[in-house]
N, C-alpha and C. Protein backbone atom coordinates (compact mmCIF):
# COMPACT_ATOMS: atom_id res chain seq x y z
N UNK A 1 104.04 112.86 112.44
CA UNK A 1 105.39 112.66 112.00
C UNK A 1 106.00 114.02 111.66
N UNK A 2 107.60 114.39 112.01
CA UNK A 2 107.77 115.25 111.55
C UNK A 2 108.89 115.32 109.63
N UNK A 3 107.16 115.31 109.06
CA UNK A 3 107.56 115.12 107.81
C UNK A 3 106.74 115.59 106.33
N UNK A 4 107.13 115.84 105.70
CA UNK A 4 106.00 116.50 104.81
C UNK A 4 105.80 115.09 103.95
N UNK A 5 104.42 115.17 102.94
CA UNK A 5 104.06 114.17 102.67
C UNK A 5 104.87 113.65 101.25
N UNK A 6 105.76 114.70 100.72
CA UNK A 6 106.59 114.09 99.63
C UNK A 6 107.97 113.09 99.94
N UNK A 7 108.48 113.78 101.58
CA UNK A 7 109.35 113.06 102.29
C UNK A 7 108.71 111.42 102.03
N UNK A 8 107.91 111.54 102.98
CA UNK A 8 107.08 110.50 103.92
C UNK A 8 107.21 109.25 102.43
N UNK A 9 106.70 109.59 101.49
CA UNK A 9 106.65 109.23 100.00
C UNK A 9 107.64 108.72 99.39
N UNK A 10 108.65 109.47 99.53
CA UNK A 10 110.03 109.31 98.76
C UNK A 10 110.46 107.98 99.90
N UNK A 11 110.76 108.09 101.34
CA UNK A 11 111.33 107.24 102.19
C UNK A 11 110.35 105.81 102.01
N UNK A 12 108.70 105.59 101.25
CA UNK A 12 108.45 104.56 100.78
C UNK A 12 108.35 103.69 99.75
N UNK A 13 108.94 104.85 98.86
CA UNK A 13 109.37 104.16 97.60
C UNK A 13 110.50 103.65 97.21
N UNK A 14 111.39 103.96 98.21
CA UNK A 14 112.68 103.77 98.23
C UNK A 14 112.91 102.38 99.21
N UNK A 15 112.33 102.17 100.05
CA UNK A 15 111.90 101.04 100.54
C UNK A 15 110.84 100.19 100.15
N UNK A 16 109.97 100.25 99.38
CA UNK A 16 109.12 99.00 98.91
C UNK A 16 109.07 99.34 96.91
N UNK A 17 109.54 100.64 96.50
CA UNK A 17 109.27 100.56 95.27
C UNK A 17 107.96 100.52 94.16
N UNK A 18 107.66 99.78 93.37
CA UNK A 18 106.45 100.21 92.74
C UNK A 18 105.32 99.23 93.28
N UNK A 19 105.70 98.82 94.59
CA UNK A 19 104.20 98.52 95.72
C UNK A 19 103.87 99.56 96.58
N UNK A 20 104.04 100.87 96.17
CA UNK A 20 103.45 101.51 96.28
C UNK A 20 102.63 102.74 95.47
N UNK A 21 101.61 103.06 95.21
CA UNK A 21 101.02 103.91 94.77
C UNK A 21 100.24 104.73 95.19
N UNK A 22 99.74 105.88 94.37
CA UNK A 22 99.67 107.09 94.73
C UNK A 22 97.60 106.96 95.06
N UNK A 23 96.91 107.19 95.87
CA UNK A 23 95.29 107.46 95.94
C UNK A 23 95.27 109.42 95.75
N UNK A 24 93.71 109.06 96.48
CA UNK A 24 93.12 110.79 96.17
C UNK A 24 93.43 111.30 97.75
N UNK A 25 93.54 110.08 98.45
CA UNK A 25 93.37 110.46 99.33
C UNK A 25 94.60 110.55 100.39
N UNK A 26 95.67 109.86 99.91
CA UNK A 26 97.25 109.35 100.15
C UNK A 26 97.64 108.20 99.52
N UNK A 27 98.50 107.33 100.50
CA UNK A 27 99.17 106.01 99.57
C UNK A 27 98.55 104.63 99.65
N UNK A 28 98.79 104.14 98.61
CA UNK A 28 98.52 102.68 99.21
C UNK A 28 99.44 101.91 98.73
N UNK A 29 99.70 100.58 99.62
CA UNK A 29 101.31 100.24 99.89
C UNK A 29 100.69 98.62 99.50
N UNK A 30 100.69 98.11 98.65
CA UNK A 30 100.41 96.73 98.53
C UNK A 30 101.55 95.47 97.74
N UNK A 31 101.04 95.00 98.96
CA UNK A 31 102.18 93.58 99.08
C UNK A 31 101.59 92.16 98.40
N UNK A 32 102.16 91.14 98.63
CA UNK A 32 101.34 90.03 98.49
C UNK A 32 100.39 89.44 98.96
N UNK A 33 101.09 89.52 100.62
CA UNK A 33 100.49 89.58 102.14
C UNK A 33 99.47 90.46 102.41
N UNK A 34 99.33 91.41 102.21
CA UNK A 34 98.56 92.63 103.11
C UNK A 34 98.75 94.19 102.10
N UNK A 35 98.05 94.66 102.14
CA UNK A 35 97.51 96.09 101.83
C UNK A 35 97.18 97.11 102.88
N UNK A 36 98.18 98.28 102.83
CA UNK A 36 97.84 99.60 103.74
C UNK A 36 97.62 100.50 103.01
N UNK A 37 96.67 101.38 103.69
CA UNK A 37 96.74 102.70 103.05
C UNK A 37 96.77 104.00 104.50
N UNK A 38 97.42 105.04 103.63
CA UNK A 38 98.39 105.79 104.43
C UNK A 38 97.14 107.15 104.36
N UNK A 39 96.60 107.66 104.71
CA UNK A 39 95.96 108.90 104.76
C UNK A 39 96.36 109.89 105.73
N UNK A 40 96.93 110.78 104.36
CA UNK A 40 97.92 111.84 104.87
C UNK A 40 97.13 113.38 104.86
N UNK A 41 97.67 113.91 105.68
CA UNK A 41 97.53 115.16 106.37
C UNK A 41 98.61 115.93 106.68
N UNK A 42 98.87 117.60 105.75
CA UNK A 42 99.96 118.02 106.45
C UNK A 42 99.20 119.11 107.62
N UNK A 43 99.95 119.29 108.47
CA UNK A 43 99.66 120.26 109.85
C UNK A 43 100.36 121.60 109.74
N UNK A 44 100.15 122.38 110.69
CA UNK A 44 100.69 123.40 110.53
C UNK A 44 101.95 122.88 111.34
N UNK A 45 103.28 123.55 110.83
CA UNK A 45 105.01 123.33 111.27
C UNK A 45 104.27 123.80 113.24
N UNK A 46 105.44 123.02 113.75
CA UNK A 46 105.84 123.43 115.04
C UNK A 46 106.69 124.28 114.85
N UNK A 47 106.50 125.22 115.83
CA UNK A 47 107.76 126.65 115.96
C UNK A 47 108.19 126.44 117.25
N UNK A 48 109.96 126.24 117.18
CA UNK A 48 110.36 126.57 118.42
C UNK A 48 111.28 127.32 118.58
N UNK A 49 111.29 128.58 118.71
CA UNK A 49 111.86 130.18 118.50
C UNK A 49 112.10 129.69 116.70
N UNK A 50 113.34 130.11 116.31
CA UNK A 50 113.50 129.90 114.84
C UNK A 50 113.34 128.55 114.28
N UNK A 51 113.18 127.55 114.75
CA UNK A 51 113.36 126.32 114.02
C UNK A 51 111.65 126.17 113.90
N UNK A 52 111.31 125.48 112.53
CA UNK A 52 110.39 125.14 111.96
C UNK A 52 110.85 123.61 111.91
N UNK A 53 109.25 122.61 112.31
CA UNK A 53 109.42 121.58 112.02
C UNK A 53 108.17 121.03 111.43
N UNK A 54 108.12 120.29 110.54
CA UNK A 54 107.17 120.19 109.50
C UNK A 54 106.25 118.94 110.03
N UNK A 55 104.88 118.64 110.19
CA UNK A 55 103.98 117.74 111.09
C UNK A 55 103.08 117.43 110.01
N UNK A 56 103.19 115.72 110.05
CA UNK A 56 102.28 115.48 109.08
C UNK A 56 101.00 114.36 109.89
N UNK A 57 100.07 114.29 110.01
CA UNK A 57 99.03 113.16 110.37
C UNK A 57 99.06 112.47 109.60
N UNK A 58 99.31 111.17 110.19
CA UNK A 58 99.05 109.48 108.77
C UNK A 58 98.37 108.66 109.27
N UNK A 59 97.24 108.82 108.80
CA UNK A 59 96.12 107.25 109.37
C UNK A 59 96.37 106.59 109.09
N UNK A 60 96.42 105.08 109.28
CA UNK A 60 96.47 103.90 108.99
C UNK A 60 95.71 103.16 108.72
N UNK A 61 94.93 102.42 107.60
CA UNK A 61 94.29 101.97 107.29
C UNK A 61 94.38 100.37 106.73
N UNK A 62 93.74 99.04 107.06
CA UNK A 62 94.44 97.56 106.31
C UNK A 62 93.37 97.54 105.34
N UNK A 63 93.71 97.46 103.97
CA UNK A 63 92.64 97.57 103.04
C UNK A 63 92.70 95.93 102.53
N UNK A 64 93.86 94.91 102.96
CA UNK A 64 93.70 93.71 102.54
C UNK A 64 95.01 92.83 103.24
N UNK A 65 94.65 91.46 104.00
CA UNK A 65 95.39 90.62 105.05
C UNK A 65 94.77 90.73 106.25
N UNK A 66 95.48 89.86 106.95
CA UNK A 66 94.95 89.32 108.00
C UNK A 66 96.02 90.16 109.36
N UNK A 67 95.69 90.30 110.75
CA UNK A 67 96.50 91.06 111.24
C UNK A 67 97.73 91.01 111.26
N UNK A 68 98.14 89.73 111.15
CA UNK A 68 99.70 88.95 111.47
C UNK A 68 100.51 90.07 110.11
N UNK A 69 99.79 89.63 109.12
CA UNK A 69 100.72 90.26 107.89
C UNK A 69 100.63 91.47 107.81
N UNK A 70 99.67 92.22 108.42
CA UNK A 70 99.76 94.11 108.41
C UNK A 70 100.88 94.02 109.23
N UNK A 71 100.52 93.74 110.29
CA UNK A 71 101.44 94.23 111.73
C UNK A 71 103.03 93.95 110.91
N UNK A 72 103.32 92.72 109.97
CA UNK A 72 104.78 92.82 109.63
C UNK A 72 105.02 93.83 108.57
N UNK A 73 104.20 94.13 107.62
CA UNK A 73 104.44 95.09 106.65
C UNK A 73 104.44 96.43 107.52
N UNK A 74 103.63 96.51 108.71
CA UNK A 74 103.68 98.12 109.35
C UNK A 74 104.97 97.90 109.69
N UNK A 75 105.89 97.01 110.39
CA UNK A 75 106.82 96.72 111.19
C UNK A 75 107.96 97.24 110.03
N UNK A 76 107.97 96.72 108.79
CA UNK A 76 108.90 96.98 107.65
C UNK A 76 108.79 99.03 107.52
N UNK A 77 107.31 99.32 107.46
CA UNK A 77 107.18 100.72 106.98
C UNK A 77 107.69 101.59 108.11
N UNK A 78 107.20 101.06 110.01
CA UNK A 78 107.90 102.08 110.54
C UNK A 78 109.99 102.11 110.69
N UNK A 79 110.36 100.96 110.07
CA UNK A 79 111.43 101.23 109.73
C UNK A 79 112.57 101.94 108.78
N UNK A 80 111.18 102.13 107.31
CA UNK A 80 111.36 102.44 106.73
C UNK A 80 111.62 103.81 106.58
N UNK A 81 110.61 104.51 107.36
CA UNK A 81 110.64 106.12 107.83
C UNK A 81 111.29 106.76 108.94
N UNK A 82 112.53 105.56 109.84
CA UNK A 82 113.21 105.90 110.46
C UNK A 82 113.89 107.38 110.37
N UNK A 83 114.39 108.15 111.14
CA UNK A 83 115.17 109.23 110.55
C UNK A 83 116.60 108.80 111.56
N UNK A 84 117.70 109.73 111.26
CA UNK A 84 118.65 109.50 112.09
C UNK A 84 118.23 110.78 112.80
N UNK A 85 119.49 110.40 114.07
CA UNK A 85 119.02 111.45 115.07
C UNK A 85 120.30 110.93 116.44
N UNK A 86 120.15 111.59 117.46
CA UNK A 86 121.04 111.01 118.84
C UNK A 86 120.44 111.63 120.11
């Protein structure tokens, strides 16, 4: 993603609120339905002549539910981290 991990953070708390919390290792996002956890990684920025863009790795992990209900809570989170753009 091009995002640092406080972004990434802020855009899920702002969308799910205090179902999410903080691990050692990244987030974990728990619902009623289903439990993810986010294991984050920042990368080194892409350079393209002057522009810096910031790259983060996020594993995905279901720590609790069945697939039906991850797949809709992932479905909610990759919306959640939408960016604008054209």
């Amino acid at each position: 993603m091009n995002s640092t991990p406080a972004e990434f953070s802020r855009a899920l708390r702002l969308a799910f609120g205090e179902a999410l919390s903080e691990t050692p290792e990244g987030l974990l996002l728990s619902t009623a339905d289903s439990a993810l956890h986010f294991a984050l990684q920042s990368d080194p920025p892409r350079k393209i002549g002057a522009l810096h863009i910031n790259s983060l790795r996020v594993e995905i992990s279901v720590r609790q539910g069945d697939e039906s209900a991850a797949q809709k809570l992932l479905a909610r989170v990759d919306h959640a981290t939408l960016r604008g753009g054209g």
